[in-house]
PDB file of N, CA and C in Angstrom:
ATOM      1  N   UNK A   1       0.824  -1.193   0.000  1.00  0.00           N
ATOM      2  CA  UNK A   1       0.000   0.000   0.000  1.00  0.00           C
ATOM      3  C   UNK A   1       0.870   1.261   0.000  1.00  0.00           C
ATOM      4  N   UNK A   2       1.952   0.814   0.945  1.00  0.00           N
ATOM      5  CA  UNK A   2       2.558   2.502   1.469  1.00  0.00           C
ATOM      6  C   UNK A   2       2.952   2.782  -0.294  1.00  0.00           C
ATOM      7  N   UNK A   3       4.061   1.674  -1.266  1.00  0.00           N
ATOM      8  CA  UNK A   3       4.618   2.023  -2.371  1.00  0.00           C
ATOM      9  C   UNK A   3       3.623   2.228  -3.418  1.00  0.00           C
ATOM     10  N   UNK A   4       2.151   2.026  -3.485  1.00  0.00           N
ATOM     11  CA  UNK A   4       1.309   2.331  -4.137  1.00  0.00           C
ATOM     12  C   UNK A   4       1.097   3.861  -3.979  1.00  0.00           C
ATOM     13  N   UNK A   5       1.049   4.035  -2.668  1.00  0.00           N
ATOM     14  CA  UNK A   5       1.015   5.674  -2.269  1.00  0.00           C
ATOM     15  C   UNK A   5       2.023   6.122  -2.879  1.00  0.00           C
ATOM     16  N   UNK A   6       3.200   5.821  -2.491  1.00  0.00           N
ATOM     17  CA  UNK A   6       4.623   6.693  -2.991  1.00  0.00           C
ATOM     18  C   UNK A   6       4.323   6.663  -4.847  1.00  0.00           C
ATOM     19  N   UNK A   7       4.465   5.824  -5.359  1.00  0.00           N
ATOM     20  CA  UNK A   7       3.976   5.784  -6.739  1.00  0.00           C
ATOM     21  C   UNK A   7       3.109   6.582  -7.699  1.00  0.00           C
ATOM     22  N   UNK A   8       1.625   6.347  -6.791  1.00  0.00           N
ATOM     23  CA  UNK A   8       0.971   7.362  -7.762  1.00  0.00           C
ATOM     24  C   UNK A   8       1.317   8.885  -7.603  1.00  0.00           C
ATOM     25  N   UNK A   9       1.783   9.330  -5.706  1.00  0.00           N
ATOM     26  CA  UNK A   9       2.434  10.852  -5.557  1.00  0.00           C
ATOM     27  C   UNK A   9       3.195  11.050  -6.983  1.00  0.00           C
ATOM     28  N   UNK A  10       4.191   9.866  -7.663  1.00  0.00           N
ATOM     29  CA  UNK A  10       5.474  10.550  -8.021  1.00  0.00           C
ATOM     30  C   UNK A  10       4.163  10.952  -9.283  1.00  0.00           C
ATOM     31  N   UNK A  11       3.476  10.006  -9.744  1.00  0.00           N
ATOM     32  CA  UNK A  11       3.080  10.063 -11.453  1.00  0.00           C
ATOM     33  C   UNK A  11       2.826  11.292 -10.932  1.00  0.00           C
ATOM     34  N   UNK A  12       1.200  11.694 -10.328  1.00  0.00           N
ATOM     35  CA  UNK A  12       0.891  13.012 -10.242  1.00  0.00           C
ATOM     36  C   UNK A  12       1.697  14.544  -9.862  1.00  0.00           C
ATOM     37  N   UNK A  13       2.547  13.861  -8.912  1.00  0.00           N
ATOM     38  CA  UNK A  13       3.337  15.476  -8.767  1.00  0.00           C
ATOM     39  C   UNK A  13       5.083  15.513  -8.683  1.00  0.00           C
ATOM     40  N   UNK A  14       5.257  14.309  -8.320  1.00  0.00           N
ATOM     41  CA  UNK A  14       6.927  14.547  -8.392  1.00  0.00           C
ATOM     42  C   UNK A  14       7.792  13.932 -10.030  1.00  0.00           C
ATOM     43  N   UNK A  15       8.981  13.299  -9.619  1.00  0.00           N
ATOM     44  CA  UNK A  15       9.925  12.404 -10.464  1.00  0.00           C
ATOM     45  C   UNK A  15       9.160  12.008 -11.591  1.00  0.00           C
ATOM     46  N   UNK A  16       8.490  11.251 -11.269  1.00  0.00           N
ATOM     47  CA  UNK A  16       7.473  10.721 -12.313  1.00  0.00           C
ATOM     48  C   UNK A  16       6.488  11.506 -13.159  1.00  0.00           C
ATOM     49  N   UNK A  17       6.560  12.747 -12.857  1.00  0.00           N
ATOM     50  CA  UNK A  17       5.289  13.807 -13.358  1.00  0.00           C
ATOM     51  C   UNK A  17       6.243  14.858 -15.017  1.00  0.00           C
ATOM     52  N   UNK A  18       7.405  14.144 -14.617  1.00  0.00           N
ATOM     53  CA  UNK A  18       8.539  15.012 -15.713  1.00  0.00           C
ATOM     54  C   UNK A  18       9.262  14.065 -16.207  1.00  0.00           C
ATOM     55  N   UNK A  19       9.492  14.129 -18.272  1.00  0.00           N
ATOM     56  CA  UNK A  19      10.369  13.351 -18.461  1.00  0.00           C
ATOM     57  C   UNK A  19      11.499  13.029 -17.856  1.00  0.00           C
ATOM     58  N   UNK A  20      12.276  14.124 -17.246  1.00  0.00           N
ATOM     59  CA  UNK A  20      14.317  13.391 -17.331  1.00  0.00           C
ATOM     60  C   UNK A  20      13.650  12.526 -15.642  1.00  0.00           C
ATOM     61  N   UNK A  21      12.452  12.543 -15.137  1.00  0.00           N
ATOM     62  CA  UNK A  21      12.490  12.379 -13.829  1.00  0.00           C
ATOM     63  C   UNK A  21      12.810  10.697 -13.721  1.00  0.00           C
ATOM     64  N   UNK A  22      13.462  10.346 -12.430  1.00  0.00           N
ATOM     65  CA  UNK A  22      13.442   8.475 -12.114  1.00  0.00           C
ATOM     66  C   UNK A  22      13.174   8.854 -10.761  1.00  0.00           C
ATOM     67  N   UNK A  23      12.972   7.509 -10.353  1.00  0.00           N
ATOM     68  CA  UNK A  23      12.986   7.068  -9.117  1.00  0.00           C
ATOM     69  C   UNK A  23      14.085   5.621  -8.613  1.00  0.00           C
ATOM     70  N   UNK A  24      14.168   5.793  -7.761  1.00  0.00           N
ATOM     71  CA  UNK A  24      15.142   4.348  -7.498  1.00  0.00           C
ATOM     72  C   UNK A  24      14.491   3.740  -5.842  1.00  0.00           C
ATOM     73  N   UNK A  25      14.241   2.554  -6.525  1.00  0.00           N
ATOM     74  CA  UNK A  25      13.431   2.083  -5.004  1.00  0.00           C
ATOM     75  C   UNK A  25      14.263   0.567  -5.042  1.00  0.00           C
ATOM     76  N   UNK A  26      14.807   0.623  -3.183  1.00  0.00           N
ATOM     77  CA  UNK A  26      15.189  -0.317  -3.172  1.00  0.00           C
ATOM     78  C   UNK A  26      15.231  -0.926  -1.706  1.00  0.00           C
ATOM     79  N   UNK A  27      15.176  -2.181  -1.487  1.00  0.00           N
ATOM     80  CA  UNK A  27      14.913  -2.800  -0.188  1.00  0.00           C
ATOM     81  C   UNK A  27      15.998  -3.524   0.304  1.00  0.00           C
ATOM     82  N   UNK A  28      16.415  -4.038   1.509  1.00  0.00           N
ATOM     83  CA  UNK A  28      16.947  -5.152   2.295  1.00  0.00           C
ATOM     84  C   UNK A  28      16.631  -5.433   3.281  1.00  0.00           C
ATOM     85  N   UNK A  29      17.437  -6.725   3.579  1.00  0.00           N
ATOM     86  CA  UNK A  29      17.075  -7.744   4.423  1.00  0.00           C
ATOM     87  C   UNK A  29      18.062  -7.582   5.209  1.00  0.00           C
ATOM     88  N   UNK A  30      18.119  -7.137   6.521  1.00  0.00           N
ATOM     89  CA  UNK A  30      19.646  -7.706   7.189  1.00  0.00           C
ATOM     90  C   UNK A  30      19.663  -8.281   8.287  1.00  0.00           C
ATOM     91  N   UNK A  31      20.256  -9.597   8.754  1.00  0.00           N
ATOM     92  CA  UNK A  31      19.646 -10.551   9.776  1.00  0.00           C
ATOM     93  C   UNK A  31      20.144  -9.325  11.190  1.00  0.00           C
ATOM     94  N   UNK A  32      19.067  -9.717  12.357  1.00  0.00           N
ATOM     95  CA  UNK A  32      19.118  -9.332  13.480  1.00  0.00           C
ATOM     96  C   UNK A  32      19.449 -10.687  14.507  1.00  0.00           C
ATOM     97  N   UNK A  33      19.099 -10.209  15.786  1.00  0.00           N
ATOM     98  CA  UNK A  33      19.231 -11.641  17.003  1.00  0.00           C
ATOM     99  C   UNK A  33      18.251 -12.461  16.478  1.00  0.00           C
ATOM    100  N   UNK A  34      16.881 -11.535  16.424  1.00  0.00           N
ATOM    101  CA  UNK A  34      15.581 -12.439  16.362  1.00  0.00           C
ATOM    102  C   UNK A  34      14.661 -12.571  15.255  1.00  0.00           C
ATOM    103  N   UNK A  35      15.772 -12.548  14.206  1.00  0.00           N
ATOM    104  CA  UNK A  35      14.908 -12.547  12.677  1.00  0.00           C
ATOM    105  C   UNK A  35      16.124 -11.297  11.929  1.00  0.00           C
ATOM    106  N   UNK A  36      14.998 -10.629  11.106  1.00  0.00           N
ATOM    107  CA  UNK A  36      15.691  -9.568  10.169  1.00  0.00           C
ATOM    108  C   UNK A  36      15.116  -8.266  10.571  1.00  0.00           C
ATOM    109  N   UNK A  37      15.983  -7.378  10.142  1.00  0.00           N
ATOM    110  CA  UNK A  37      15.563  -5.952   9.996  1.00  0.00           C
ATOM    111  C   UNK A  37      15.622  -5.742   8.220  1.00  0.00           C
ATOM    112  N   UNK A  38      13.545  -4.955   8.110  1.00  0.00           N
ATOM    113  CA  UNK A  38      13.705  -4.859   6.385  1.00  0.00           C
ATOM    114  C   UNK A  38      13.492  -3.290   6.778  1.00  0.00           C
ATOM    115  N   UNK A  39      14.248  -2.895   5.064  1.00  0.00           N
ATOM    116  CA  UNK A  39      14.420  -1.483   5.149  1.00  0.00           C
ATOM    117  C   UNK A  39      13.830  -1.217   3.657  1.00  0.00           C
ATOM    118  N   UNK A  40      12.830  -0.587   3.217  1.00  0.00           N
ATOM    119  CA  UNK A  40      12.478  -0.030   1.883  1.00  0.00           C
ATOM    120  C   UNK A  40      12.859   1.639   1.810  1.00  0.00           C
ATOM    121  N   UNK A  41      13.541   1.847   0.425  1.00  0.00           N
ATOM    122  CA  UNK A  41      13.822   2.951   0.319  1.00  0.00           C
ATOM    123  C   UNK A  41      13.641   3.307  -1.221  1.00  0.00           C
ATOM    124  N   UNK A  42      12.841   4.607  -1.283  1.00  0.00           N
ATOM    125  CA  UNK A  42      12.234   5.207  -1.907  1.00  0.00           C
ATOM    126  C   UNK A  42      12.953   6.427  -2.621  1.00  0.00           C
ATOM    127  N   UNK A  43      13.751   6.507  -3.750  1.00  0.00           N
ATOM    128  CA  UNK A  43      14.350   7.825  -3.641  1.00  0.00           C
ATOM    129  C   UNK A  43      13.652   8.623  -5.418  1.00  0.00           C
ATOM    130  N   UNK A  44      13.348   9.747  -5.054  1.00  0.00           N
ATOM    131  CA  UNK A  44      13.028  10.297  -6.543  1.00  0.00           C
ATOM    132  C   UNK A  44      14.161  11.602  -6.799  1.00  0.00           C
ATOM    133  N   UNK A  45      14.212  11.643  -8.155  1.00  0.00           N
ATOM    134  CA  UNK A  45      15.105  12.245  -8.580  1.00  0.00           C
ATOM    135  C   UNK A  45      14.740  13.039  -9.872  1.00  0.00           C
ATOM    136  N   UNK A  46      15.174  14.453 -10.123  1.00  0.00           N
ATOM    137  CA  UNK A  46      15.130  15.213 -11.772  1.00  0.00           C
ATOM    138  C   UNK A  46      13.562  15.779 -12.318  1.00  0.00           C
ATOM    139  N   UNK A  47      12.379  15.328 -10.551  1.00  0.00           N
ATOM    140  CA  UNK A  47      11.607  16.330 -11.063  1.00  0.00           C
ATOM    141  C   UNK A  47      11.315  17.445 -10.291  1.00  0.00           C
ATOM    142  N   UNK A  48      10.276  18.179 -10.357  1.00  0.00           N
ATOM    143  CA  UNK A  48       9.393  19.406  -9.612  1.00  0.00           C
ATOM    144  C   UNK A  48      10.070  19.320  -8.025  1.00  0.00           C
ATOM    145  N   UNK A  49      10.981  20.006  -7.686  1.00  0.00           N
ATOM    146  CA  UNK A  49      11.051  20.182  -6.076  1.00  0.00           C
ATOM    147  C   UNK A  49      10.102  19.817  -5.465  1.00  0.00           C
ATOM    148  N   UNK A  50       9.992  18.824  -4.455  1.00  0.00           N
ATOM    149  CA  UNK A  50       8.905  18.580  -3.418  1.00  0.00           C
ATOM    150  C   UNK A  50       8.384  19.704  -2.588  1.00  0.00           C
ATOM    151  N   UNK A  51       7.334  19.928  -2.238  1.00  0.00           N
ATOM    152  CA  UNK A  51       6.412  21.043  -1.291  1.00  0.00           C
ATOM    153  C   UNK A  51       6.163  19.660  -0.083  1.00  0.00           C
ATOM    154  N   UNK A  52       6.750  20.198   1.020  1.00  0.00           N
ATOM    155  CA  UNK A  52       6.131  19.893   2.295  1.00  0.00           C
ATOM    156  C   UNK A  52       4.522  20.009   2.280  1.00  0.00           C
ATOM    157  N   UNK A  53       3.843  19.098   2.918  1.00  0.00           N
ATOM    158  CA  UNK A  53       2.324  19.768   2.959  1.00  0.00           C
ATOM    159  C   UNK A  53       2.240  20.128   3.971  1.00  0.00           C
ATOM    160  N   UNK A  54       1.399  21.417   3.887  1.00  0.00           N
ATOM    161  CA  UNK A  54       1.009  21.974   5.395  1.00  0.00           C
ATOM    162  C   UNK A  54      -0.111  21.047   6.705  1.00  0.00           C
ATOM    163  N   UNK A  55      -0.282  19.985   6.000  1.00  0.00           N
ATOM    164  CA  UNK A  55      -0.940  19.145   6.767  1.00  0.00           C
ATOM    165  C   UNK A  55      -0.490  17.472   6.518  1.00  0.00           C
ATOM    166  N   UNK A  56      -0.461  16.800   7.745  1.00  0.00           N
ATOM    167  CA  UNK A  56      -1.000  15.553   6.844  1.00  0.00           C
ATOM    168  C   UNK A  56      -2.244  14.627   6.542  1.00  0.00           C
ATOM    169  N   UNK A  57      -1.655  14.557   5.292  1.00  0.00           N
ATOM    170  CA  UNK A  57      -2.813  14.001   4.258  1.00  0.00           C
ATOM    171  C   UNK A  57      -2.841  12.487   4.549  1.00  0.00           C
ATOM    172  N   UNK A  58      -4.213  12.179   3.264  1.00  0.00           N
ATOM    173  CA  UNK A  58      -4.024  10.382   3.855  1.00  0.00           C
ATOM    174  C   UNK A  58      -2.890   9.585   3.245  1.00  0.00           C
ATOM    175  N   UNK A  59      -1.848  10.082   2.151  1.00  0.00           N
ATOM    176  CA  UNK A  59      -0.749   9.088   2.139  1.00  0.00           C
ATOM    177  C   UNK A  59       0.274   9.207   3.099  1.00  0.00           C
ATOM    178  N   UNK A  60       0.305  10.264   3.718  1.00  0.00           N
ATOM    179  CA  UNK A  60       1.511  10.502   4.817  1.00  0.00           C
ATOM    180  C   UNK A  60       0.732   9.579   5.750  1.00  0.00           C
ATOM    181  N   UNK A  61      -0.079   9.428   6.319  1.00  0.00           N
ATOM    182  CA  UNK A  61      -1.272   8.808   7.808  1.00  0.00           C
ATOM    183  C   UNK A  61      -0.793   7.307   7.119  1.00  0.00           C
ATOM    184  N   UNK A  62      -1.362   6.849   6.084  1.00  0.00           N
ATOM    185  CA  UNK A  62      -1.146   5.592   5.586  1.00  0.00           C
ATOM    186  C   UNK A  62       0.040   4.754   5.700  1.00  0.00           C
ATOM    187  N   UNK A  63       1.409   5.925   5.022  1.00  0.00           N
ATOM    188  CA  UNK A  63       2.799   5.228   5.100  1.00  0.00           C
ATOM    189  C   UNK A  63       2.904   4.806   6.510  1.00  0.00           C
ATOM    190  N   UNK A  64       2.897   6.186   7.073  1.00  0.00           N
ATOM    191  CA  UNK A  64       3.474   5.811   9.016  1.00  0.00           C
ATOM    192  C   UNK A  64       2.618   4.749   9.288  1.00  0.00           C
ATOM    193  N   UNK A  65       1.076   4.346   9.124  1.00  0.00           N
ATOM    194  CA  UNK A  65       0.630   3.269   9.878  1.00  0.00           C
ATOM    195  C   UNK A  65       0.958   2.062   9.293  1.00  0.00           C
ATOM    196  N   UNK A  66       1.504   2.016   8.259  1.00  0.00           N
ATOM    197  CA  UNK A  66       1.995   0.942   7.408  1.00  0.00           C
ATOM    198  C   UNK A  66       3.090   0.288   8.576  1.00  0.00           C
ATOM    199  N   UNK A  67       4.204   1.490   8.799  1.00  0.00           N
ATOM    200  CA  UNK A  67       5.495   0.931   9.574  1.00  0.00           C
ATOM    201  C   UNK A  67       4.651   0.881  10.666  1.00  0.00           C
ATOM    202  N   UNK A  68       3.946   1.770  11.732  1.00  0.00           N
ATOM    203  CA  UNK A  68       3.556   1.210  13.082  1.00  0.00           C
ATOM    204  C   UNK A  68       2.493   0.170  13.889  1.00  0.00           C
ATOM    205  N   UNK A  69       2.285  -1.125  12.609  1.00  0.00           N
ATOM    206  CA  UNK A  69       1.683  -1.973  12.567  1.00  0.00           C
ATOM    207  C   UNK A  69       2.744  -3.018  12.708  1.00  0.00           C
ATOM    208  N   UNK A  70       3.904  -2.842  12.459  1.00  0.00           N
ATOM    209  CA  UNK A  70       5.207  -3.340  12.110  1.00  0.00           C
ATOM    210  C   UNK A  70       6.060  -3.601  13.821  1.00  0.00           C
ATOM    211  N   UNK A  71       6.823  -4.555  14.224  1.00  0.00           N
ATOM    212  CA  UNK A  71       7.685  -4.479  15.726  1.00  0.00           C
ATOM    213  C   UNK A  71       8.942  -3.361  15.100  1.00  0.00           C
ATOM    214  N   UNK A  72       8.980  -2.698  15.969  1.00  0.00           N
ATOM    215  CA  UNK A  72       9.774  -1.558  15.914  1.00  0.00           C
ATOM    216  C   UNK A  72       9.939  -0.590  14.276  1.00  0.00           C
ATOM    217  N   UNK A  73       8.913  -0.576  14.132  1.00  0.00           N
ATOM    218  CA  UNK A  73       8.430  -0.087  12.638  1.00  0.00           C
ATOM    219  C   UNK A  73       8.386   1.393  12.617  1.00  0.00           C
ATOM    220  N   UNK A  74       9.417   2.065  11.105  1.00  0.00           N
ATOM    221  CA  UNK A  74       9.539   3.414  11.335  1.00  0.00           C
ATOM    222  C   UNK A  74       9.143   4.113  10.293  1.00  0.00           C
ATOM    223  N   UNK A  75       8.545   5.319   9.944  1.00  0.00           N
ATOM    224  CA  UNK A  75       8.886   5.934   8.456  1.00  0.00           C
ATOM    225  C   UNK A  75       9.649   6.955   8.656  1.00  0.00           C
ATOM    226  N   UNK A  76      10.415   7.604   7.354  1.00  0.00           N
ATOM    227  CA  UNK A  76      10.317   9.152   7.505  1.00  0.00           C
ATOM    228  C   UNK A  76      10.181   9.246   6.359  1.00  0.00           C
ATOM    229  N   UNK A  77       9.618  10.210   5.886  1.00  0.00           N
ATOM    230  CA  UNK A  77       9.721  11.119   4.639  1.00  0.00           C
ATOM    231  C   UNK A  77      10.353  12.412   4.785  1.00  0.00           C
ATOM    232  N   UNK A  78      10.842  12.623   3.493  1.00  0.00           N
ATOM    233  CA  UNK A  78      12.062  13.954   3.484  1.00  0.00           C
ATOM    234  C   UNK A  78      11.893  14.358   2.337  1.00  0.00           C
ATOM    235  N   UNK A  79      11.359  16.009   2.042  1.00  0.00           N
ATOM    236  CA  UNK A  79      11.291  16.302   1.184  1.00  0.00           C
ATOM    237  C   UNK A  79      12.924  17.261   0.658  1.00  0.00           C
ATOM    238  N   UNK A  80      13.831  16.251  -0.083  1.00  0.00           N
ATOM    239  CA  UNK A  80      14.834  16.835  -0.448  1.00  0.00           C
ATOM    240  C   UNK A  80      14.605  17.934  -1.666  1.00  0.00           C
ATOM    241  N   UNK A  81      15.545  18.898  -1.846  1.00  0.00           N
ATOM    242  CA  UNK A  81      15.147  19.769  -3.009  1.00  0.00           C
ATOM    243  C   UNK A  81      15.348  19.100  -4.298  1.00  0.00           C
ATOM    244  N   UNK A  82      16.059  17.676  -4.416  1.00  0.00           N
ATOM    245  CA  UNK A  82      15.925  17.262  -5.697  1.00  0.00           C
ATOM    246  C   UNK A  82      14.749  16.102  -5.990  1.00  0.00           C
ATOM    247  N   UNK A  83      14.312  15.698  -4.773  1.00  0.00           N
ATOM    248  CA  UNK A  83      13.207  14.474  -4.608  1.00  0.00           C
ATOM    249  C   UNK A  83      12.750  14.288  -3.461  1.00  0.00           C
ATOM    250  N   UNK A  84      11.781  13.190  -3.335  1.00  0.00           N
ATOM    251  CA  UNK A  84      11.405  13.272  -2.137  1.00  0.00           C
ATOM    252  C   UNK A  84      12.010  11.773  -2.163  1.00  0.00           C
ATOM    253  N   UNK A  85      12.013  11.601  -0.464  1.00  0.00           N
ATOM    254  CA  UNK A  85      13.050  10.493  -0.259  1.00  0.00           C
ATOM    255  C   UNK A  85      11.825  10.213   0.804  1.00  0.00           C
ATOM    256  N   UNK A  86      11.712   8.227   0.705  1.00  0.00           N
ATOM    257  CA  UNK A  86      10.970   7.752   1.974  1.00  0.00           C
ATOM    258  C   UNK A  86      11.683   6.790   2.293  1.00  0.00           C
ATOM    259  N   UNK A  87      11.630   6.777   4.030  1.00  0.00           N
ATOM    260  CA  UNK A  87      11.946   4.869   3.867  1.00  0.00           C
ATOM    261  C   UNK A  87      11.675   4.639   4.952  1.00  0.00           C
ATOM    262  N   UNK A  88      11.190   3.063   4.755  1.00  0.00           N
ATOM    263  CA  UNK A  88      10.143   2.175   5.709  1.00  0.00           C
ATOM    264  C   UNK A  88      11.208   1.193   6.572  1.00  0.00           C
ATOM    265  N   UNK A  89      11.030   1.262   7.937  1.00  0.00           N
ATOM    266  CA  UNK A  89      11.899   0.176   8.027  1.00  0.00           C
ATOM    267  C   UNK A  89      11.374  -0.713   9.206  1.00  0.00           C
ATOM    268  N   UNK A  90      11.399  -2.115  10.056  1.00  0.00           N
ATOM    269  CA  UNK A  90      10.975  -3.133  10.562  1.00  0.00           C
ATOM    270  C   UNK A  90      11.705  -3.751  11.262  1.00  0.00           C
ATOM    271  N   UNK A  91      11.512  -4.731  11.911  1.00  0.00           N
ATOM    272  CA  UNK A  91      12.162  -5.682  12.060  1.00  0.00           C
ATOM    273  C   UNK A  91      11.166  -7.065  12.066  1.00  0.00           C
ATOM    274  N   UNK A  92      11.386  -7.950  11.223  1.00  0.00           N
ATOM    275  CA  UNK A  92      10.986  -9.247  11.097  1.00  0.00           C
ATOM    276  C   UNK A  92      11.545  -9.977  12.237  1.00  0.00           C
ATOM    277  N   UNK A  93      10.223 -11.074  12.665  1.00  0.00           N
ATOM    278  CA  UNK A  93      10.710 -11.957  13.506  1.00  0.00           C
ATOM    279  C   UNK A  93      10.620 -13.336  13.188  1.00  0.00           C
ATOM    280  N   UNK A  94      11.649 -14.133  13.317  1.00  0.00           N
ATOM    281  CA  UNK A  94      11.670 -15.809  12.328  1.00  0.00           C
ATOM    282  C   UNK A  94      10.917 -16.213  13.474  1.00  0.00           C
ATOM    283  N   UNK A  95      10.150 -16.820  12.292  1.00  0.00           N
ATOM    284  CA  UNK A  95       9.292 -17.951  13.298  1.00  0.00           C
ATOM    285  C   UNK A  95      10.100 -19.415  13.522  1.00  0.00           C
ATOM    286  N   UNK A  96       9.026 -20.233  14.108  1.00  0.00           N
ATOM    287  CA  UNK A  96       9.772 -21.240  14.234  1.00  0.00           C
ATOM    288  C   UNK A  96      10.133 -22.307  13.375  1.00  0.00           C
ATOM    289  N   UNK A  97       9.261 -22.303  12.529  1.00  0.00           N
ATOM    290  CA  UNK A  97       8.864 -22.960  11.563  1.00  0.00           C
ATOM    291  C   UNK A  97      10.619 -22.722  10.200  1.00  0.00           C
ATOM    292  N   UNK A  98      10.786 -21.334  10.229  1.00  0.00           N
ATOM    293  CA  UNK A  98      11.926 -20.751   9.693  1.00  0.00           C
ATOM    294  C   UNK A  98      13.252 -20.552  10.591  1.00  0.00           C
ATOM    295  N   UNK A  99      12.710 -21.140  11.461  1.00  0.00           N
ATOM    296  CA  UNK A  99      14.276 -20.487  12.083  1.00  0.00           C
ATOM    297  C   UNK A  99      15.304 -21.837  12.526  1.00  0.00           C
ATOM    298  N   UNK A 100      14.728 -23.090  12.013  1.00  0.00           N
ATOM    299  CA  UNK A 100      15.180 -24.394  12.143  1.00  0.00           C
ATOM    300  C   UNK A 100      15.597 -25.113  13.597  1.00  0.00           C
ATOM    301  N   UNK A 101      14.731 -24.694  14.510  1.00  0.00           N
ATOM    302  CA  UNK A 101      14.601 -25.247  15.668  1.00  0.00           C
ATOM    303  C   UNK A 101      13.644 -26.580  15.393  1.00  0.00           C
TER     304      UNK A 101
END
């Protein structure tokens, strides 16, 4: 959901809303004590400067509850002057079934 949000933002107003614009989205996995920590990261680049909104709206409410449904689940968004930058991050816990006990 949250990258559906980030997505249609870019078509309609950022990276994605201008030819030279990209985005680069990318995730990992990195093992912890008790499973993994995942990290999604969102970066846009080459369009329309991002505008802070003076409020938040329902994709900002959405992303954050995305991560705080999550064990130790975070967002931030950052509106850099060349893109807007998000990233989601977690920590997964192996079950037992996966964790070869």
């Amino acid at each position: 959901m949250a990258v559906h949000e980030l997505a249609t933002n870019a078509l309609k107003y950022g990276a994605l809303s201008a030819p030279e614009g990209s985005v680069m989205f990318r995730w990992s996995a990195v093992p912890c004590e008790d499973g993994e920590r995942i990290e999604f990261l969102w970066k846009e680049d080459g369009g329309p400067p991002p505008k802070p909104p003076e409020r938040d709206g329902y994709g900002h409410r959405m992303i954050r509850s995305v991560a705080a449904r999550e064990i130790d689940g975070e967002a931030e968004i950052d509106y850099q002057p060349n893109g807007l930058v998000c990233r989601i991050a977690y920590r997964r816990v192996a079950s037992a079934e996966n964790s070869g006990s």
